[in-house]
Protein backbone atom coordinates (compact mmCIF):
# COMPACT_ATOMS: atom_id res chain seq x y z
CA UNK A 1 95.13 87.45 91.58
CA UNK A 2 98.47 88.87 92.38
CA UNK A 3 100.51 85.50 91.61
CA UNK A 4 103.72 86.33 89.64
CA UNK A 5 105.64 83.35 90.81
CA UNK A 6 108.75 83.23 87.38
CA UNK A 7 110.70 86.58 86.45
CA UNK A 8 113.48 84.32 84.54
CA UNK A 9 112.59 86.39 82.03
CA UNK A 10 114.05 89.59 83.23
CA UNK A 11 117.40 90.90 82.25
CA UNK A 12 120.60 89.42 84.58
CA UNK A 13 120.61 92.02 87.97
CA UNK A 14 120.30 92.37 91.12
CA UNK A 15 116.88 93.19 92.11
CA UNK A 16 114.67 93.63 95.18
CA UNK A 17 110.53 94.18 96.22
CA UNK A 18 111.50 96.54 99.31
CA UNK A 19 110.52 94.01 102.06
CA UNK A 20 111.60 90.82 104.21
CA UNK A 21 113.64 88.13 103.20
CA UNK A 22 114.37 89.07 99.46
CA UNK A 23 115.18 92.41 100.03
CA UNK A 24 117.78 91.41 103.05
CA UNK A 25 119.44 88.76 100.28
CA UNK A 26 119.48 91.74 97.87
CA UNK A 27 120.88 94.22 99.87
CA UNK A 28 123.79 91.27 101.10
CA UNK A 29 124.38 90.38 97.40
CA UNK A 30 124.65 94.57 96.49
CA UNK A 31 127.20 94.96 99.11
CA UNK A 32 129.25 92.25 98.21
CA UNK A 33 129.33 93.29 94.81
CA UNK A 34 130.34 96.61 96.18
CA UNK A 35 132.97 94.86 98.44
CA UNK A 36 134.52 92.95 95.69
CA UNK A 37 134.85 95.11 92.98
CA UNK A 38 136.81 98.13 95.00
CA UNK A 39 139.82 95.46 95.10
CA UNK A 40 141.92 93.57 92.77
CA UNK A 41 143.16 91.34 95.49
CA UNK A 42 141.18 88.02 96.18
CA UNK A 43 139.17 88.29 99.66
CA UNK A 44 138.51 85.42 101.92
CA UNK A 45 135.37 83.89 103.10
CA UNK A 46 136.60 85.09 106.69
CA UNK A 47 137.13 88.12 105.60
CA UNK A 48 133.79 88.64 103.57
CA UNK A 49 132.09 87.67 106.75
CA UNK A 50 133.75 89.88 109.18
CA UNK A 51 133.00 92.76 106.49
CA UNK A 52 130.38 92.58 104.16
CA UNK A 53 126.97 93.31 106.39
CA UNK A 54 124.11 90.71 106.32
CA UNK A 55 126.30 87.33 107.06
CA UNK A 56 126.11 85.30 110.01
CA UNK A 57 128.18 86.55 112.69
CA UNK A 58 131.27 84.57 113.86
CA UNK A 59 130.56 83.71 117.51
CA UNK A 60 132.67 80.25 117.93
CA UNK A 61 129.75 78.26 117.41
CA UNK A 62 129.29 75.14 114.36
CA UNK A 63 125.54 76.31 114.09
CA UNK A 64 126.87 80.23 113.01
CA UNK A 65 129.95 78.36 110.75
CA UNK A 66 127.54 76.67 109.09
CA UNK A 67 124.66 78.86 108.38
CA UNK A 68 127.54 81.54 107.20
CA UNK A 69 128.79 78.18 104.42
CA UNK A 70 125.32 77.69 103.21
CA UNK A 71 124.74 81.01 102.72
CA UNK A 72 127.58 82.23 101.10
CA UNK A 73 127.67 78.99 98.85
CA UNK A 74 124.53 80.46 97.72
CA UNK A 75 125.42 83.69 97.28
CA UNK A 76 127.83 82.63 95.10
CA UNK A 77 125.81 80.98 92.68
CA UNK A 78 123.53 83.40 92.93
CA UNK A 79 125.93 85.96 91.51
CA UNK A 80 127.42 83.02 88.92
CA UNK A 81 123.72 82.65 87.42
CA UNK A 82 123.10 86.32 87.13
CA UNK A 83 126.31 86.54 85.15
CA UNK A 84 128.55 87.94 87.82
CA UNK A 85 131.82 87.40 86.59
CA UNK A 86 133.17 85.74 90.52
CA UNK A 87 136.88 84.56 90.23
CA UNK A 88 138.08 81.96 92.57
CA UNK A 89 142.16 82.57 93.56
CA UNK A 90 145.17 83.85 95.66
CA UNK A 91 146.70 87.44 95.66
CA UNK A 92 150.19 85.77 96.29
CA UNK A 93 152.30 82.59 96.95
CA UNK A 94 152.28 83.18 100.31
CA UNK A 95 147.96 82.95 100.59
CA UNK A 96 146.86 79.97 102.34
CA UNK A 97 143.28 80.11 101.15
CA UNK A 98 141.35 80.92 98.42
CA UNK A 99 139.76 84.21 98.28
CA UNK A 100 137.48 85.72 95.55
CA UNK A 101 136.69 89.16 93.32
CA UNK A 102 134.85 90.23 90.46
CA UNK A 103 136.79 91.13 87.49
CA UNK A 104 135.94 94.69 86.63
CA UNK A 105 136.53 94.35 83.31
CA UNK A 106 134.75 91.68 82.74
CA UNK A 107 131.84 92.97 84.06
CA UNK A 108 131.23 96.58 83.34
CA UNK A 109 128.71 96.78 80.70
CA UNK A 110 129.26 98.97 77.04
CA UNK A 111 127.58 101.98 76.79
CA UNK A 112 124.07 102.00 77.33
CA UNK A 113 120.85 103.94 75.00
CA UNK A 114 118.02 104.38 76.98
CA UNK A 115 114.67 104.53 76.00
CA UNK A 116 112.72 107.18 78.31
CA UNK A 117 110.74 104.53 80.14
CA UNK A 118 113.79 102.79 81.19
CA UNK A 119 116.01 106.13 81.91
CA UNK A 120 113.17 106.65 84.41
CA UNK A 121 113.22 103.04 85.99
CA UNK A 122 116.31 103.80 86.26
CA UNK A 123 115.87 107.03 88.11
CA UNK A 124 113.70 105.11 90.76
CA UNK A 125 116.43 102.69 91.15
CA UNK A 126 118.66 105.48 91.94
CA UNK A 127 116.86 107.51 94.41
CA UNK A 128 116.60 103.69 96.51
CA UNK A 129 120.15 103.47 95.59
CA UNK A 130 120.84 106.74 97.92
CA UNK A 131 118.71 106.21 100.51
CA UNK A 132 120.86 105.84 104.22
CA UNK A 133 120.03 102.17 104.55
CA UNK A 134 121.62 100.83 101.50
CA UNK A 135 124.72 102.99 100.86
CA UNK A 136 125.76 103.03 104.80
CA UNK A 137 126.18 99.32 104.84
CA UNK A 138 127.57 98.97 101.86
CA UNK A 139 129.98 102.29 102.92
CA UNK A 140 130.74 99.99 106.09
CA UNK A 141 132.15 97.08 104.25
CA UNK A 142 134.65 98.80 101.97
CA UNK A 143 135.71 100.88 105.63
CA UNK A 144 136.27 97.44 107.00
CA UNK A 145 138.19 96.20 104.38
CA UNK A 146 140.66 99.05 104.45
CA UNK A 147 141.07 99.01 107.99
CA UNK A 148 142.00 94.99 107.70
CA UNK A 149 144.89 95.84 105.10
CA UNK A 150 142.76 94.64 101.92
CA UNK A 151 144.10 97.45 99.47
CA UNK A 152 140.54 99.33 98.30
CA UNK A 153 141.28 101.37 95.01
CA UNK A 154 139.19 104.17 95.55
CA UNK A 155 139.11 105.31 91.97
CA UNK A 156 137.54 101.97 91.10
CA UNK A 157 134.58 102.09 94.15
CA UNK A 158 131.52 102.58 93.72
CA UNK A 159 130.83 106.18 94.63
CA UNK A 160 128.65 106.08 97.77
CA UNK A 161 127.34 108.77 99.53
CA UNK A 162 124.93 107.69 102.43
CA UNK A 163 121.98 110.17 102.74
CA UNK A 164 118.31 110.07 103.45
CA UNK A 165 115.32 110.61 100.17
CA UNK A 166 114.48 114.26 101.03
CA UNK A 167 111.35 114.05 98.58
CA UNK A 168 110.13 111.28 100.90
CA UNK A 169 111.31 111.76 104.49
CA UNK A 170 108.80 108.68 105.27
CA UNK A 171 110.63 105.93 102.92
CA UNK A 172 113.96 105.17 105.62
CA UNK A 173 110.97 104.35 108.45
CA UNK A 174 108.70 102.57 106.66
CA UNK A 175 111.10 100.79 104.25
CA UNK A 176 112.90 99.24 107.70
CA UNK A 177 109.28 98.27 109.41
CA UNK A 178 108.15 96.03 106.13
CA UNK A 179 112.21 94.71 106.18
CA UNK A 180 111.91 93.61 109.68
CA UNK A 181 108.45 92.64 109.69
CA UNK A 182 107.59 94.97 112.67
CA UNK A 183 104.21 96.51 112.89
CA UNK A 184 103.98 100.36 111.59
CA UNK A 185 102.02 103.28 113.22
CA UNK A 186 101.79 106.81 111.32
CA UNK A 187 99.52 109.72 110.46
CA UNK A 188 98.13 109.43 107.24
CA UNK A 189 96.67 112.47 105.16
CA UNK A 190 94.04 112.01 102.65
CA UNK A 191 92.83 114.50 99.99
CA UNK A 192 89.23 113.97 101.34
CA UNK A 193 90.02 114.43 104.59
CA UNK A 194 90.30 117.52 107.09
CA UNK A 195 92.70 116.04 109.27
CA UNK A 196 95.42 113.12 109.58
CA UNK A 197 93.92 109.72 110.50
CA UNK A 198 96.21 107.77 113.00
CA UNK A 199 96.73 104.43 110.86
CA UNK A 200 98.14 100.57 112.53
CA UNK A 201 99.26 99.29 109.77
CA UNK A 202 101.06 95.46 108.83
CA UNK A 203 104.01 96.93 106.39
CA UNK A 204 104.57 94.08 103.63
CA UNK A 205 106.35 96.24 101.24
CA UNK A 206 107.22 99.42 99.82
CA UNK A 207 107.40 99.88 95.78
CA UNK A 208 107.93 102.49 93.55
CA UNK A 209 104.80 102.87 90.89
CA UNK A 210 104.19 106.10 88.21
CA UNK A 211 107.17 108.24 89.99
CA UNK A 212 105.79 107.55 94.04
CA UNK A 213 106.39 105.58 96.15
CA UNK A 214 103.75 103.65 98.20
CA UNK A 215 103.71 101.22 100.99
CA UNK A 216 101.96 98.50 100.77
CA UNK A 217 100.23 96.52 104.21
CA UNK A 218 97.33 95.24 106.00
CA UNK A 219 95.31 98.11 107.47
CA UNK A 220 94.87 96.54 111.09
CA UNK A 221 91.91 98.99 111.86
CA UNK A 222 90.48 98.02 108.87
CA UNK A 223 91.16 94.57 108.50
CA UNK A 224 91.85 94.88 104.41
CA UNK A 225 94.75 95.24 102.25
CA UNK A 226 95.40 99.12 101.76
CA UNK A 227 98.06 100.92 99.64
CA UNK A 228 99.09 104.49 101.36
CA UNK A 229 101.48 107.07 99.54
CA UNK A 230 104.45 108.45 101.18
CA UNK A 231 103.33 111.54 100.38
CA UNK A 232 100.68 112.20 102.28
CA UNK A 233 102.30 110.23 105.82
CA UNK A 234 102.38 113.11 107.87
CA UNK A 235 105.37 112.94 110.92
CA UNK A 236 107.61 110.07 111.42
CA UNK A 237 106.36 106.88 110.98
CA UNK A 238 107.09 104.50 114.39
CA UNK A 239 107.88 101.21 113.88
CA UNK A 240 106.58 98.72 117.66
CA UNK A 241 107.23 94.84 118.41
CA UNK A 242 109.23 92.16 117.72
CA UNK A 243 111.08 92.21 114.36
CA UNK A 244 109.08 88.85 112.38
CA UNK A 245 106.08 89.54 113.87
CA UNK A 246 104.17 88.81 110.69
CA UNK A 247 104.49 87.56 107.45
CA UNK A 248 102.86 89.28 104.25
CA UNK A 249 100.78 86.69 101.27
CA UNK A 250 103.16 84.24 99.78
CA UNK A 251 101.79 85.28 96.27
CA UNK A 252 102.02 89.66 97.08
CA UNK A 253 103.27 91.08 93.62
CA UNK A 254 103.08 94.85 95.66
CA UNK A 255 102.75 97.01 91.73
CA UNK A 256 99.79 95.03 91.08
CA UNK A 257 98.49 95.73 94.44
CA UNK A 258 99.49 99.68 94.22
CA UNK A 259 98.17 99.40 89.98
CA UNK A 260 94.73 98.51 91.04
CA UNK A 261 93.92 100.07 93.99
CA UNK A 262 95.70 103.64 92.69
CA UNK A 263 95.46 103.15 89.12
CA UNK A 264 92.64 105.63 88.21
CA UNK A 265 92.73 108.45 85.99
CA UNK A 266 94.11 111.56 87.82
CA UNK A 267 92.45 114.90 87.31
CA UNK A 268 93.64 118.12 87.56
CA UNK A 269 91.07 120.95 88.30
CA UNK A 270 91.89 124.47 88.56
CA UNK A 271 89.28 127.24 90.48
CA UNK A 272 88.91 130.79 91.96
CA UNK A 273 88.35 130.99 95.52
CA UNK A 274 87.22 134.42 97.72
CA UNK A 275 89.99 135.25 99.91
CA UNK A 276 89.59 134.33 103.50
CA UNK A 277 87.32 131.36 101.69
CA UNK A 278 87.20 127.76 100.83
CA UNK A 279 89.98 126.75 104.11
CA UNK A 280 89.22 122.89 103.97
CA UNK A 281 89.65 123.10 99.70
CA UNK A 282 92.84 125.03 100.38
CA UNK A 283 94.71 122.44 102.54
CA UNK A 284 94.38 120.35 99.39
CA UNK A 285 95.59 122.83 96.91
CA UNK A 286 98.56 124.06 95.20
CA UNK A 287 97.90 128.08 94.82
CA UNK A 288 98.66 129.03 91.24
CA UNK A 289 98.13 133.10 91.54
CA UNK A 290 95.36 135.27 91.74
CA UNK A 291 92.98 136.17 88.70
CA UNK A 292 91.81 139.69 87.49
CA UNK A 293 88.86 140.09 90.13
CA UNK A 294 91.22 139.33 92.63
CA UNK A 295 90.41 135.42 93.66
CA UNK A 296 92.71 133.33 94.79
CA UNK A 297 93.34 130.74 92.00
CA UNK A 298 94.10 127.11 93.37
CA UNK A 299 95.04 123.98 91.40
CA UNK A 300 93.32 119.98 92.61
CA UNK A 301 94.38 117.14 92.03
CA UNK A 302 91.95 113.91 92.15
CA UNK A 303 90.76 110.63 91.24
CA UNK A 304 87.74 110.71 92.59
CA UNK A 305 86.27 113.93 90.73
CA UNK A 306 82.73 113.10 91.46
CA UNK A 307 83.66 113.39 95.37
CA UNK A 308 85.67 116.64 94.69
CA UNK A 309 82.49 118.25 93.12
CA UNK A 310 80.39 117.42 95.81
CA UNK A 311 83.04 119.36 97.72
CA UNK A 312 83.67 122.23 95.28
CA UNK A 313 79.48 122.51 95.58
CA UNK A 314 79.32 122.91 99.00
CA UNK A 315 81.43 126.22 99.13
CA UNK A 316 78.17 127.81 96.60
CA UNK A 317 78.99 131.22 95.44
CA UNK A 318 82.99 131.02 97.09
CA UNK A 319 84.44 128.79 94.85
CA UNK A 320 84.58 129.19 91.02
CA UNK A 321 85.71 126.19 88.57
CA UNK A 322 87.77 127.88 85.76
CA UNK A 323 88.47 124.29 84.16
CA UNK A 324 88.32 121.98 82.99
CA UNK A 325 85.01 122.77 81.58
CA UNK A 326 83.43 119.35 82.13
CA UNK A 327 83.75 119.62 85.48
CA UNK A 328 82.44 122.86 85.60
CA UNK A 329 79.25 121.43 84.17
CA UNK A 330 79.68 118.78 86.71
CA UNK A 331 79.45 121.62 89.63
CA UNK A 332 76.88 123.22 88.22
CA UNK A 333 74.89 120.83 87.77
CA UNK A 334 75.02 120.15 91.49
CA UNK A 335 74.19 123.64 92.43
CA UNK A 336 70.84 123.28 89.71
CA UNK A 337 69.46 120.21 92.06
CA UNK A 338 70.29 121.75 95.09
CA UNK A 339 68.41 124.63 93.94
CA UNK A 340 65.55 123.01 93.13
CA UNK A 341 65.07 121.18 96.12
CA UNK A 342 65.27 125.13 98.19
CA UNK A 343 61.36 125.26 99.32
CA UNK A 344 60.24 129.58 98.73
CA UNK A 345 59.54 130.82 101.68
């Protein structure tokens, strides 16, 4: 169902699903992008390793040399077949290895038209872009260049400035859990619902879908695949356990996941409330003003709207549905059968 095994067909970039093993590689590959285009001289393998974050280690060993070869020959060609323009040379005479950079030049791109759809992918990229975990490691490498005498032209970086997503205060936390593959614990908020529910929760990914962001994980309590929206996590999400402590389906495609389970129509309702009135409605509502008779006027959001007028029902005479008018009807008709059924006294 959610197979999407070939994206050859996408344009050359670097690109990442927010979780495990591919978004490690792309966060490696970003930084030495980063790394290598602040300089025009040619940087060693050594010193790539010592400075770009996400390379094995150097602890002596043959095991660590190696793992650090096979993964950087990869990286290369990684960066080759994505159209990275990687040259292969020495800064002087005097070099007694080969080091490597990415012509500029070569691989700025002309000016760019956007349609709106893609100025808004764009926009998403952006705000992942800035988030701490990203720009501090790649902010780490070009400090650890400088400080090994690599000369870093600052006017040709990569302006970086490490700082967390206000708009989503629970994207650093849960972003890192589905990374590491640690388990995730958190307060979640629904509109339905009076009160947080404490979720356990597998993290396999977060992903970016209609302008929110959603995580995407096995609901441990519930024992099903469940998609939550950052929005509504209320505190600080805590991560527990070893990092690899699961792994999420081989096949997860996490928009198709968020598309169907979040993909219906989203209403917006608008009513008048008493004052003092309607508490459990309110916690749910954005307060738009007051109206004439002096009600408090609220605006909903839902895509359930057959649960909200249940709701709206409840509150009888308290709440008032200004629009739209079909759901008005919808209330009403409510109230009619719940009339009828009164027995006269």
């Amino acid at each position: 169902m959610r197979r999407n095994p070939d994206r050859r067909g996408s344009p050359p970039g670097l690109t990442t699903s927010l979780g495990g093993m591919a978004a490690k590689r792309a966060e490696r590959l970003v930084n030495l992008v980063i790394a290598l285009l602040s300089t025009r001289q040619y940087v060693t393998a050594a010193r790539i390793r010592a400075t770009v974050p996400g390379y094995e280690s150097d602890d002596g060993s043959e095991r660590a040399d190696e793992a650090f070869k096979r993964m950087f020959e990869r990286d290369k060609a990684e960066l080759r077949e994505m159209g990275v323009p990687l040259e292969t040379g020495r800064t002087s005479a005097f070099d007694t290895e080969d080091g490597y950079r990415i012509a500029r030049a070569h691989y700025e791109l002309p000016e760019i038209q956007l349609t709106g759809d893609e100025a808004a992918a764009v926009g998403l990229a952006l705000r992942l872009w800035e988030s701490a975990q990203l720009a501090d490691a790649a902010h780490g490498a070009l400090v650890k260049l400088k400080a090994a005498g690599i000369d870093v032209d600052s006017s040709r970086a990569i302006p970086l400035q490490p700082r967390l997503d206000a708009g989503e205060p629970a994207f650093e936390p849960c972003y890192a859990a589905a990374r590491d593959r640690r388990h995730l614990t958190f307060d979640y908020q629904r509109p339905d619902e009076d009160a947080p529910v404490r979720r356990h929760v597998q993290p396999w990914g977060v992903v970016a879908w209609h302008g929110r962001w959603y995580l995407v994980g096995l609901d441990l309590d519930r024992g099903a695949e469940r998609v939550f929206r950052l929005s509504r996590v209320v505190g600080t999400p805590k991560a527990s356990g070893s990092a690899g402590a699961f792994e999420p389906p081989v096949d997860l495609d996490l928009a198709e996941v968020v598309a169907g389970q979040v993909g219906r129509t989203e209403h917006l309702v608008v009513v008048r409330a008493r004052p003092g009135t309607a508490i459990g409605l309110r916690r749910h509502a954005t307060p738009v003003g007051g109206s004439d008779d002096g009600d408090d006027r609220l605006q909903l959001r839902t895509t359930e709207p057959g649960r909200l007028a249940d709701q709206i029902a409840a509150y009888g005479a308290d709440v008032l549905v200004e629009s739209p008018a079909e759901f008005r009807d919808a209330v009403i008709s409510r109230l009619t059968r719940l009339a009828g059924m009164v027995v006269p006294a």
